[in-house]
Each structure stands twice: as structure tokens, then as C-alpha cells.
PDB file of N, CA and C in Angstrom:
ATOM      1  N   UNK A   1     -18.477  37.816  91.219  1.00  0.00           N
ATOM      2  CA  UNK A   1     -18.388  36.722  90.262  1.00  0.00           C
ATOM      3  C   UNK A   1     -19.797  36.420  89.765  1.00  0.00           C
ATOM      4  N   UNK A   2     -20.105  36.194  88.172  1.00  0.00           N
ATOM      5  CA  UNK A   2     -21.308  35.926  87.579  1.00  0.00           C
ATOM      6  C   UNK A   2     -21.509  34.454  87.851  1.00  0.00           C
ATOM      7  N   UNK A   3     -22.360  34.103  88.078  1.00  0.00           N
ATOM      8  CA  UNK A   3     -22.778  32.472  87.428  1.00  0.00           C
ATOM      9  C   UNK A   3     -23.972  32.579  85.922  1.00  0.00           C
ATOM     10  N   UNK A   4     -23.520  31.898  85.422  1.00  0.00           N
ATOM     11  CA  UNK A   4     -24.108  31.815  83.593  1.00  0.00           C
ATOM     12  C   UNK A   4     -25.089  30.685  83.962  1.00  0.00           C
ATOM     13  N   UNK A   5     -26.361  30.479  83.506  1.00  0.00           N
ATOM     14  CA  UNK A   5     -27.278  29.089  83.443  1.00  0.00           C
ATOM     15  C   UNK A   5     -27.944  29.083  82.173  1.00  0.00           C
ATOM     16  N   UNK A   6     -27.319  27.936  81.382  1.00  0.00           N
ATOM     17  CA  UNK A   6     -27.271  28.202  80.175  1.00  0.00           C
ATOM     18  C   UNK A   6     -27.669  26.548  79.670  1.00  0.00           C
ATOM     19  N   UNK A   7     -28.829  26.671  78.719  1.00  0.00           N
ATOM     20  CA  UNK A   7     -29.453  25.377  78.729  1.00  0.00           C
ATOM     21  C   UNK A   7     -28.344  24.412  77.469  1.00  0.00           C
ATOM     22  N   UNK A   8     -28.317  23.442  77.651  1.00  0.00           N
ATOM     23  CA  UNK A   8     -27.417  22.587  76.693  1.00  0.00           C
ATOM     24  C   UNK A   8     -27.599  21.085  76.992  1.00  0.00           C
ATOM     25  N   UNK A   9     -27.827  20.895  75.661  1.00  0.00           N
ATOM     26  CA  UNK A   9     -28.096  19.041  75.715  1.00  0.00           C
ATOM     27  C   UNK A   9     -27.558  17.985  76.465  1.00  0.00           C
ATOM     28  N   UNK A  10     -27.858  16.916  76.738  1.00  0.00           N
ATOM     29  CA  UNK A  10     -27.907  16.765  78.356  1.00  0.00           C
ATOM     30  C   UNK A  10     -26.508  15.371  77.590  1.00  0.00           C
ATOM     31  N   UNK A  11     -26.811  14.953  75.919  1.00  0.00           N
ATOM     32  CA  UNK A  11     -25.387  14.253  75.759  1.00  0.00           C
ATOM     33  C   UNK A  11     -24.433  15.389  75.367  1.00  0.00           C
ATOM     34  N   UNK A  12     -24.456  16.525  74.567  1.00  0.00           N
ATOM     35  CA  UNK A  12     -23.111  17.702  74.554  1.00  0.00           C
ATOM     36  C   UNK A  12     -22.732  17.565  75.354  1.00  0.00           C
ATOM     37  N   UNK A  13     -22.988  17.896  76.628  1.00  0.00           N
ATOM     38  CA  UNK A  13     -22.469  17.934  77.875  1.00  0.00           C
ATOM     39  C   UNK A  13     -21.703  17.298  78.238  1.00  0.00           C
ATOM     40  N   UNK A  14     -22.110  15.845  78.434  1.00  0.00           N
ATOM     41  CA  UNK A  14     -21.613  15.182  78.998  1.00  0.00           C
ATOM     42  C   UNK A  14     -20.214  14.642  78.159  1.00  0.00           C
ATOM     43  N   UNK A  15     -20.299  15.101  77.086  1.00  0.00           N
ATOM     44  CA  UNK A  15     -19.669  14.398  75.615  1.00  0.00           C
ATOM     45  C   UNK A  15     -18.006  15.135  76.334  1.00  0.00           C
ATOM     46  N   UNK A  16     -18.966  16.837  76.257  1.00  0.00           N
ATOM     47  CA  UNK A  16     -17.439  17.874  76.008  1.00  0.00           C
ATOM     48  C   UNK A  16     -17.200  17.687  77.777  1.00  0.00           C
ATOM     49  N   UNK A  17     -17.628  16.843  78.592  1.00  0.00           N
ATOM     50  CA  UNK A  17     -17.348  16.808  79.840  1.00  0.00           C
ATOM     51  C   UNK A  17     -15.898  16.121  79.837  1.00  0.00           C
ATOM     52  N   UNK A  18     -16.603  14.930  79.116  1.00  0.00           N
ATOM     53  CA  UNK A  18     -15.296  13.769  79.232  1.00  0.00           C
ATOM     54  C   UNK A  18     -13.896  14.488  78.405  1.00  0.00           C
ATOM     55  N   UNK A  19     -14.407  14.993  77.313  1.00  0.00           N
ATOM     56  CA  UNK A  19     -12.938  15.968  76.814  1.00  0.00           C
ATOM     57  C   UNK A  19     -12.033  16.682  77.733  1.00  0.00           C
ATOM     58  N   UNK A  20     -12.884  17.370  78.290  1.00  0.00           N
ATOM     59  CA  UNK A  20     -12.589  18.192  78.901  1.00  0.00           C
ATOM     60  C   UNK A  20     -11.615  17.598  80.190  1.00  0.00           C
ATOM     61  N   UNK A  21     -12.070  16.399  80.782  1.00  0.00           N
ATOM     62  CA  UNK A  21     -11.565  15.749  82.177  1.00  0.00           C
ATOM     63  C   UNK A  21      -9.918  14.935  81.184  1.00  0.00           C
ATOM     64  N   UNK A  22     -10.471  14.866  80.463  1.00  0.00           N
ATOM     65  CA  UNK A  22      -8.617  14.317  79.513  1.00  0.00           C
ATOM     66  C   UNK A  22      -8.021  15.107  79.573  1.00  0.00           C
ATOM     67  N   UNK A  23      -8.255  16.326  79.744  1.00  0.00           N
ATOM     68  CA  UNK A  23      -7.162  17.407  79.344  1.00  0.00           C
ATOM     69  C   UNK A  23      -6.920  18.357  80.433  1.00  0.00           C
ATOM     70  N   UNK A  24      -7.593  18.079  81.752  1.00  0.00           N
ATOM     71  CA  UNK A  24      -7.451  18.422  82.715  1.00  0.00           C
ATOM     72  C   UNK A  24      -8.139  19.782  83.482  1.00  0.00           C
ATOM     73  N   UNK A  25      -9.563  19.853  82.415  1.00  0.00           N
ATOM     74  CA  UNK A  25      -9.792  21.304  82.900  1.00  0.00           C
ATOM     75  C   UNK A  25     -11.207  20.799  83.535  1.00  0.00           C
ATOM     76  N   UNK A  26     -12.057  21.432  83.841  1.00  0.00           N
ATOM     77  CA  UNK A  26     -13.490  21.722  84.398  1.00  0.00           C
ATOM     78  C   UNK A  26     -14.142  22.173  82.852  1.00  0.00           C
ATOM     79  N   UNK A  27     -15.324  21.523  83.137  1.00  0.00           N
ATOM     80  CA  UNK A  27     -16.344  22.423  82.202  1.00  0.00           C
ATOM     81  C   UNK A  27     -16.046  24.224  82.192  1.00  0.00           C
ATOM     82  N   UNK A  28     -16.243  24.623  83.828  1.00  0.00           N
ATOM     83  CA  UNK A  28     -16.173  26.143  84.156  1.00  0.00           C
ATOM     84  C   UNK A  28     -14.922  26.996  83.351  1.00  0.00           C
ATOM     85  N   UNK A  29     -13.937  25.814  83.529  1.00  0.00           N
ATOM     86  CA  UNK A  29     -12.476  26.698  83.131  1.00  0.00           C
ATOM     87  C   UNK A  29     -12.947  26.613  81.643  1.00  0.00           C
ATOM     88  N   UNK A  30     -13.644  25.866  81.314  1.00  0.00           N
ATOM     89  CA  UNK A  30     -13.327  25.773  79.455  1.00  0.00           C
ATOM     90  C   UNK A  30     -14.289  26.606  78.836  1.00  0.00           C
ATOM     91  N   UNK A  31     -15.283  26.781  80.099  1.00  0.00           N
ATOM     92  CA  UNK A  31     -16.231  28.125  79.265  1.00  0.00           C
ATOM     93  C   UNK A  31     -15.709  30.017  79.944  1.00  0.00           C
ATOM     94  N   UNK A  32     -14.798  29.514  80.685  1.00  0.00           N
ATOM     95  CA  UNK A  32     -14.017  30.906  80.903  1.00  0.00           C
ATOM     96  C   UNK A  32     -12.713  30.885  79.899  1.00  0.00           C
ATOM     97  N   UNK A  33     -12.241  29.673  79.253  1.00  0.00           N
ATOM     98  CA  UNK A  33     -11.244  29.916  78.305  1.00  0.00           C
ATOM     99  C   UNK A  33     -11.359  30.105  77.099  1.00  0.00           C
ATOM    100  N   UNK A  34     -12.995  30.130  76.774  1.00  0.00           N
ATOM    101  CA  UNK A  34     -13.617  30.573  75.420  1.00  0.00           C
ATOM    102  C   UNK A  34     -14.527  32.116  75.996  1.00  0.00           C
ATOM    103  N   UNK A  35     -14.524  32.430  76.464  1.00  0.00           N
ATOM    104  CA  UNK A  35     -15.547  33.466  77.019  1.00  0.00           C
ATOM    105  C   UNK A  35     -14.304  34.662  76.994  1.00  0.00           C
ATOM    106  N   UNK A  36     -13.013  34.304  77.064  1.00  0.00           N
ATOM    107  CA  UNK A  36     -11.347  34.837  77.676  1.00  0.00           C
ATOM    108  C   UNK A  36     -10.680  35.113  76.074  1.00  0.00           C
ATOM    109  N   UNK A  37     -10.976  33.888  75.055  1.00  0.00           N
ATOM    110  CA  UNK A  37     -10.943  34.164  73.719  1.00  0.00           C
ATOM    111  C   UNK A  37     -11.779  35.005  73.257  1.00  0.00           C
ATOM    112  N   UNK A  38     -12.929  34.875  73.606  1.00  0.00           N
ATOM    113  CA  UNK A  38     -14.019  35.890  72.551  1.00  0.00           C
ATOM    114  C   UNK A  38     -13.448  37.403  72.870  1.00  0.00           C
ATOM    115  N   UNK A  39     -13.249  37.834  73.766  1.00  0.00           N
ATOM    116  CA  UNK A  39     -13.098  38.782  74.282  1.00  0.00           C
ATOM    117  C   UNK A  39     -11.336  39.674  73.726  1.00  0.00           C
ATOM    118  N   UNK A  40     -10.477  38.608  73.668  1.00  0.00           N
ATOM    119  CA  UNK A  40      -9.387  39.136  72.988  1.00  0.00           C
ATOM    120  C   UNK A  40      -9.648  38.601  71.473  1.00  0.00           C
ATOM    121  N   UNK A  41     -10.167  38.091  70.693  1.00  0.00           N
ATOM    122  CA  UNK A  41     -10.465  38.153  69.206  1.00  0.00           C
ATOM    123  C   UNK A  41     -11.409  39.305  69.172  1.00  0.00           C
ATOM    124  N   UNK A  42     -12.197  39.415  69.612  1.00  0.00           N
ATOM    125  CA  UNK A  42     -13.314  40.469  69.547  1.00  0.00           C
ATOM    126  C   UNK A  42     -14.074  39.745  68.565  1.00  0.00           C
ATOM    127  N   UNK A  43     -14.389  38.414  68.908  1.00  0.00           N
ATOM    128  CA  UNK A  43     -15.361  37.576  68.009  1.00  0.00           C
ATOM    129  C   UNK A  43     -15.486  36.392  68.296  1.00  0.00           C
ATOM    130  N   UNK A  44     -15.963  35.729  67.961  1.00  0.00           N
ATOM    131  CA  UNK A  44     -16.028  33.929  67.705  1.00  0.00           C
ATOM    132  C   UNK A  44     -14.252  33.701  67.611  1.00  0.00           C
ATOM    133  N   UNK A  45     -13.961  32.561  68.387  1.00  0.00           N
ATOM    134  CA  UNK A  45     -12.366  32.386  68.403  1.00  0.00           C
ATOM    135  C   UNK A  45     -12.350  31.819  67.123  1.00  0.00           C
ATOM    136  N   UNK A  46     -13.090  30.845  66.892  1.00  0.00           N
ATOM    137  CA  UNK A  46     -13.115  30.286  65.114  1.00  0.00           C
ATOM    138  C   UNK A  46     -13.924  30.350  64.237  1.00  0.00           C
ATOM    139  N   UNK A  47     -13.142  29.977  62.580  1.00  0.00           N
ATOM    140  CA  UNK A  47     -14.710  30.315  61.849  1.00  0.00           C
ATOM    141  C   UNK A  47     -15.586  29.461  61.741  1.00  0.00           C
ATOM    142  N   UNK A  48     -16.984  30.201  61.894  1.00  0.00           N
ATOM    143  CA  UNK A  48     -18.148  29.585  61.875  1.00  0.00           C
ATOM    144  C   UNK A  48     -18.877  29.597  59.888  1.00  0.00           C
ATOM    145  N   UNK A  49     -19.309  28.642  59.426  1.00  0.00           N
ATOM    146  CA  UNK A  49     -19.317  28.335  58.162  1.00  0.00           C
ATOM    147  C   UNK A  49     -20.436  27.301  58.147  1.00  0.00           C
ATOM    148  N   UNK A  50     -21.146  27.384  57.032  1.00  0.00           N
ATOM    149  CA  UNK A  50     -22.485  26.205  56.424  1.00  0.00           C
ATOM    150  C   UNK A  50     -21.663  25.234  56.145  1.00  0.00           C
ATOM    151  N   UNK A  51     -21.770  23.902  56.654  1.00  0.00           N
ATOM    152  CA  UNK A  51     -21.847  22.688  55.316  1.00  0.00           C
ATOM    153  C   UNK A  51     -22.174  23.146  53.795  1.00  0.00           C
ATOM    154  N   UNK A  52     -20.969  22.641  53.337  1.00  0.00           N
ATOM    155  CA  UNK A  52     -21.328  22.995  51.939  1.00  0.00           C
ATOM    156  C   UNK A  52     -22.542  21.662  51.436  1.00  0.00           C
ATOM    157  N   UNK A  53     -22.176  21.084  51.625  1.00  0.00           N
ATOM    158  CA  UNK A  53     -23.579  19.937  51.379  1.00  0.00           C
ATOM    159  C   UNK A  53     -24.713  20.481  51.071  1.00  0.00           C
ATOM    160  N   UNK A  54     -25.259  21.170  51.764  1.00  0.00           N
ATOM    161  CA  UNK A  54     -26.855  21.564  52.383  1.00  0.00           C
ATOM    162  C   UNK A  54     -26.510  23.044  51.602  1.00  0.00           C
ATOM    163  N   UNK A  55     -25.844  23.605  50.678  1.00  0.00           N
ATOM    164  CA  UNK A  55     -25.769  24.649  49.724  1.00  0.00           C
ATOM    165  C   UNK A  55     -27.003  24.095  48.648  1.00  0.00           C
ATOM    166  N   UNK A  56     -27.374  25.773  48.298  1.00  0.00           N
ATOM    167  CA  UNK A  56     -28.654  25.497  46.908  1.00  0.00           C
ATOM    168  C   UNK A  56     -28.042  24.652  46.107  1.00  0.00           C
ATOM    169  N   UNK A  57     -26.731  25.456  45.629  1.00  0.00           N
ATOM    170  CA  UNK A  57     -26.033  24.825  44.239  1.00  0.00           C
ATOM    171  C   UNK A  57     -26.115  23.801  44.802  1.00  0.00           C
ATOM    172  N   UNK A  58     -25.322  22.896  45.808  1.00  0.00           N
ATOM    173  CA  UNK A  58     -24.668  21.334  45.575  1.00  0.00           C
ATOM    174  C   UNK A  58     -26.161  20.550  45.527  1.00  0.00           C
ATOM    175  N   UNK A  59     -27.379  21.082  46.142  1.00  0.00           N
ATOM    176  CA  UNK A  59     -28.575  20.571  46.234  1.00  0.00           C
ATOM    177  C   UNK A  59     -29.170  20.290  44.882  1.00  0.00           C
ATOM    178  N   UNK A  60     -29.298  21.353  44.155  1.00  0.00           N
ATOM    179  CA  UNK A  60     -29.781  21.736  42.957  1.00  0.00           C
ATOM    180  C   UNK A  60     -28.617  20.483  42.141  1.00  0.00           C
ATOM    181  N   UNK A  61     -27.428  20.552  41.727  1.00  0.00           N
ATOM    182  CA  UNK A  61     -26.863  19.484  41.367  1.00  0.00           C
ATOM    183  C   UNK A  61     -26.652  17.617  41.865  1.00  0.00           C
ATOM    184  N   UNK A  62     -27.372  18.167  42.913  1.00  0.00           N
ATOM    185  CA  UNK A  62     -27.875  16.494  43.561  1.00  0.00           C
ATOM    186  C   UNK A  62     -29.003  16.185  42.893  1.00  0.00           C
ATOM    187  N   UNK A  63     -30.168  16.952  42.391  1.00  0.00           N
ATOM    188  CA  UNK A  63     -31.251  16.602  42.053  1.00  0.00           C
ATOM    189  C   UNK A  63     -31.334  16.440  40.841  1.00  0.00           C
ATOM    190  N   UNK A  64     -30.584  17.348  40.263  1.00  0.00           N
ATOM    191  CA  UNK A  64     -30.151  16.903  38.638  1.00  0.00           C
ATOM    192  C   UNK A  64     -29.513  15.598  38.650  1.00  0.00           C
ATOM    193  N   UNK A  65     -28.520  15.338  39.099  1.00  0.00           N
ATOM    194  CA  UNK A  65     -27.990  13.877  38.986  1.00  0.00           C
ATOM    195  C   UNK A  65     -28.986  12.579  39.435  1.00  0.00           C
ATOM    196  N   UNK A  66     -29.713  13.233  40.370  1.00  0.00           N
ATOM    197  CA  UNK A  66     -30.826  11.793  40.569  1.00  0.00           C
ATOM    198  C   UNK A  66     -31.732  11.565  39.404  1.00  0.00           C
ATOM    199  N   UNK A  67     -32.551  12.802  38.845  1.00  0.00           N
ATOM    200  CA  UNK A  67     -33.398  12.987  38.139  1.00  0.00           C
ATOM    201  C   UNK A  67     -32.331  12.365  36.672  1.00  0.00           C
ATOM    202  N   UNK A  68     -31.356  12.477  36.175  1.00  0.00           N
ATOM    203  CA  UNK A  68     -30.822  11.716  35.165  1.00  0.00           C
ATOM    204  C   UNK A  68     -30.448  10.072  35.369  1.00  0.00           C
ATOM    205  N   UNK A  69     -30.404   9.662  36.775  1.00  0.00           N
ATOM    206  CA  UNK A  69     -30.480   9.008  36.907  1.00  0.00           C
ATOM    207  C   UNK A  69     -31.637   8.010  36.566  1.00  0.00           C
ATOM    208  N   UNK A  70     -32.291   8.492  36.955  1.00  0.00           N
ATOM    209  CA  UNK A  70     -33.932   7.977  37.328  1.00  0.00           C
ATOM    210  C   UNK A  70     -34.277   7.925  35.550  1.00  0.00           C
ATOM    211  N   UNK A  71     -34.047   8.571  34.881  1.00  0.00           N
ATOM    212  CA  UNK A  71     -34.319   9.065  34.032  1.00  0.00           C
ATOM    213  C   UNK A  71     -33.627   7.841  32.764  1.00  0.00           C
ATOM    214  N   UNK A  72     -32.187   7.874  32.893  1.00  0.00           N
ATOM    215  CA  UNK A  72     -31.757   6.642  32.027  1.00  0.00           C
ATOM    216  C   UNK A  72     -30.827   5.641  32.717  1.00  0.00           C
ATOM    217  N   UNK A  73     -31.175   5.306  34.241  1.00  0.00           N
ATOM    218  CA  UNK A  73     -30.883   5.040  34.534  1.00  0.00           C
ATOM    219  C   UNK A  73     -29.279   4.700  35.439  1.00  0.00           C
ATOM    220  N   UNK A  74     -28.986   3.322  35.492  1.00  0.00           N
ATOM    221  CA  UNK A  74     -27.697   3.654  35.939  1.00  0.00           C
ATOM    222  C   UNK A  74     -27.126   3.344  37.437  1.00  0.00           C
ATOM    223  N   UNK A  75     -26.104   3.175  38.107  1.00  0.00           N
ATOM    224  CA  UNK A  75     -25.920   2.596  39.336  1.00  0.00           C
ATOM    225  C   UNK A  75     -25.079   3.905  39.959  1.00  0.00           C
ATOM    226  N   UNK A  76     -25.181   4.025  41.462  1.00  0.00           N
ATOM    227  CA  UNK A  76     -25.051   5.256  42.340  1.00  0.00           C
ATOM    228  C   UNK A  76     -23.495   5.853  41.835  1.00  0.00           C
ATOM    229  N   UNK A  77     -23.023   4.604  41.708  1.00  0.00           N
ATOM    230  CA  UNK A  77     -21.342   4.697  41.490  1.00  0.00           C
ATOM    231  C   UNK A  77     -21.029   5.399  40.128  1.00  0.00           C
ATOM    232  N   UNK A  78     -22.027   5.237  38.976  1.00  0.00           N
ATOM    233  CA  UNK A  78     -22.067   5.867  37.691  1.00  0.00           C
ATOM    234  C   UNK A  78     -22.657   7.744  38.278  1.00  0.00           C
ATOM    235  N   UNK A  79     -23.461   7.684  38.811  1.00  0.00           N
ATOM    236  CA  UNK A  79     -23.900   8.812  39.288  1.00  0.00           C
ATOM    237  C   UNK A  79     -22.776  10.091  39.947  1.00  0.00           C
ATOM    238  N   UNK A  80     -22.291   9.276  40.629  1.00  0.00           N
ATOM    239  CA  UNK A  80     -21.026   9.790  41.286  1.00  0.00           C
ATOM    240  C   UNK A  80     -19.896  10.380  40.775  1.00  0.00           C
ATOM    241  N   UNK A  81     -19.434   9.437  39.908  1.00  0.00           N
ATOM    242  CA  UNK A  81     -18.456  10.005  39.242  1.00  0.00           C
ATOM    243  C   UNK A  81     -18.600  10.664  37.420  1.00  0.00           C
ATOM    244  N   UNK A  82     -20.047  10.860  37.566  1.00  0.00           N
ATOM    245  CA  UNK A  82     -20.462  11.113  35.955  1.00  0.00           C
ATOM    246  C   UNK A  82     -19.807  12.618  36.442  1.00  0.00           C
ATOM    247  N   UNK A  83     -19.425  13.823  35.567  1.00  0.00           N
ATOM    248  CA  UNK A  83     -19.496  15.364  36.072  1.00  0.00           C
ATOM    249  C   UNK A  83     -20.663  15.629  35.367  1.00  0.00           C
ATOM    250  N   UNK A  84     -20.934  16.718  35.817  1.00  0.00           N
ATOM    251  CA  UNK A  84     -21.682  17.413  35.082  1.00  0.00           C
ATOM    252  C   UNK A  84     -21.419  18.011  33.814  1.00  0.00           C
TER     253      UNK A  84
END
């Protein structure tokens, strides 16, 4: 049997601890029941994906809308729902 020592934030932890005790498993079982997935997906069990937020485009169109803002003014709520 392996033991894994694997560094992780000291609130994650404790966060996915308490999940974990609701639902009746151990930390151990829940990183052998994703370790048990990876292995029959032959990948990440789910998809992994950017925030679209933090995209060039939506960035680049955040800065345009401030900069027109700033520009002729206007309140956040006009900003918001102006389109492009």
C-alpha cells in the first residue's frame, strides 16, 4: 500500500473534510474514489475549463465599456446593459 503526502491548504482541507464527513466517507476514501475515477476515464473525471471572465475578449470588452464610460459618462447600470 502507497501513502501519497501531498501539500494542500490548510482551509481546502478542512472545507472538503467537513463534506466529506456528511456523506460518510474519509478524506482517504475520497482521494481513492477520484484516483479510482481517473484511472477508468483515463483522465480528469470532469471538465476542467477557464472562467470565461478572465478571457482576452470579455477583458478587452470590459475596458472598452469603462473607457466609454469614463469617456461620456453614465451610471454602471447604463454600462451594463448598453451592447456593444
Amino acid at each position: 500500500m502507497a501513502n501519497l503526502n501531498i501539500p494542500v491548504d490548510d482551509t481546502l482541507k478542512q472545507q472538503a473534510e467537513l463534506i466529506f464527513s456528511d456523506i460518510g466517507i474519509s478524506l482517504s476514501a475520497a482521494t481513492t474514489i477520484f484516483l479510482k475515477q481517473v484511472v477508468r476515464c483515463n483522465g480528469i473525471p470532469f471538465e476542467l475549463r477557464a472562467d470565461p471572465f478572465y478571457s482576452a475578449q470579455n477583458q478587452a470588452r470590459l475596458l472598452e465599456a469603462k473607457e466609454r464610460m469614463e469617456k461620456n459618462g453614465g451610471t454602471v447600470h447604463e454600462l451594463i446593459e448598453e451592447e456593444p
